[in-house]
Protein backbone atom coordinates (compact mmCIF):
# COMPACT_ATOMS: atom_id res chain seq x y z
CA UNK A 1 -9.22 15.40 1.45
CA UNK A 2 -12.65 16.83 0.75
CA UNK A 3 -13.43 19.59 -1.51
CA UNK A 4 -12.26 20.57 -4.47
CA UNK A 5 -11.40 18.00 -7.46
CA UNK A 6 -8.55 17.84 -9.54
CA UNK A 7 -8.28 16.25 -12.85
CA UNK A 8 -5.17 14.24 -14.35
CA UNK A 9 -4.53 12.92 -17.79
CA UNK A 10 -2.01 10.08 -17.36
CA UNK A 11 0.22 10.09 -20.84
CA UNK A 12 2.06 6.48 -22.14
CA UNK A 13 -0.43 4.16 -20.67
CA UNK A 14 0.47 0.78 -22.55
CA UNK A 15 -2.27 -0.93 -24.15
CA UNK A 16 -2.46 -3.97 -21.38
CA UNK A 17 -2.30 -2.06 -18.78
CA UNK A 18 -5.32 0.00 -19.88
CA UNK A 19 -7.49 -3.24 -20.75
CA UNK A 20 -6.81 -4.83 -17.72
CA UNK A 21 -7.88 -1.30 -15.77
CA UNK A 22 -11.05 -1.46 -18.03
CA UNK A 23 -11.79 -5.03 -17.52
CA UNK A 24 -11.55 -4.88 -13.43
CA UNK A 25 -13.62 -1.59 -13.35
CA UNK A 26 -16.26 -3.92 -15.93
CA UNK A 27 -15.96 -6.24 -13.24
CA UNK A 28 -16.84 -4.49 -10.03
CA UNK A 29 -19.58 -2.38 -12.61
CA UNK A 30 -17.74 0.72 -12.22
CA UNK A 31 -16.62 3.48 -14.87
CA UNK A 32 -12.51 3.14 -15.69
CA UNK A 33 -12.56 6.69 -14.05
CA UNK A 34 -14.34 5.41 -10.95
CA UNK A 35 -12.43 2.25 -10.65
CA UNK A 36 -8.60 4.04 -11.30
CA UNK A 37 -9.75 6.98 -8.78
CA UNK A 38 -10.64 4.32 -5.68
CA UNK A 39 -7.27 2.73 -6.87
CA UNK A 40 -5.49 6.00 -6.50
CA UNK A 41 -6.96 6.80 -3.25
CA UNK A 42 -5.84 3.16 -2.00
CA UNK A 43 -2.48 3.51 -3.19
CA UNK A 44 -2.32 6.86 -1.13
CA UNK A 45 -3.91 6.03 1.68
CA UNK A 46 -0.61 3.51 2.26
CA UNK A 47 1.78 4.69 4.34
CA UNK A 48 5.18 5.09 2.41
CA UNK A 49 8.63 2.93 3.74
CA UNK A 50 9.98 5.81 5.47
CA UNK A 51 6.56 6.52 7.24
CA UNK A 52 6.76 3.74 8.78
CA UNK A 53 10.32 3.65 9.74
CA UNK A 54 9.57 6.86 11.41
CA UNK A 55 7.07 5.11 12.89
CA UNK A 56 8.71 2.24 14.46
CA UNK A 57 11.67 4.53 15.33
CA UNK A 58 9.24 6.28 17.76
CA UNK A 59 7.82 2.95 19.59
CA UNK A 60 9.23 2.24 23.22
CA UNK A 61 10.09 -1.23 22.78
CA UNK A 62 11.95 -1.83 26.34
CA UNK A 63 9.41 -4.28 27.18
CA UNK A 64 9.63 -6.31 23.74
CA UNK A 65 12.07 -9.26 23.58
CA UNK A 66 15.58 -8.95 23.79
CA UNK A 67 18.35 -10.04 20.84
CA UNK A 68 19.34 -12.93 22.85
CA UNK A 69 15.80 -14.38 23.23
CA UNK A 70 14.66 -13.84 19.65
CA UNK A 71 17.86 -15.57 18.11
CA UNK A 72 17.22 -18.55 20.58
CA UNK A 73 13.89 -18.70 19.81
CA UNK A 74 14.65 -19.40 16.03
CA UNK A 75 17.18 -21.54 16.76
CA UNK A 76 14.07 -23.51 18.71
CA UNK A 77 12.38 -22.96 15.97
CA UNK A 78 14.35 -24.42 13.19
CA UNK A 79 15.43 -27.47 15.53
């Protein structure tokens, strides 16, 4: 994602939520801009739900347990 930057003004921040960004980025002695752009890249760098339901959907799981075995094993579990 190198490269160029791009700059956004976030409107209708409420008043906590900004002085609890400010007081974190105090905390790790970083600028609120510094601390709410490693945020941002952390929240993107997450895969989203459906990602990862792709994801799964494309895993060969013939090897994994079957139904049978996992319900047994917590019924085992719970006993």
């Amino acid at each position: 994602m190198g490269g160029m930057t791009t700059t956004l003004y976030v409107r209708d921040v409420p008043p906590e939520v900004a002085q609890v960004l400010k007081e974190r980025a105090a905390a790790e002695g970083k600028s609120l801009s510094a601390y709410v752009v490693a945020e941002l890249a952390r929240v993107a760098s997450r895969p989203t739900n459906a990602e990862i339901v792709a994801r799964l959907r494309t895993r060969d799981r013939a090897d994994g347990p079957s139904t049978t075995e996992i319900l047994d094993a917590l019924a085992d579990a719970r006993r």
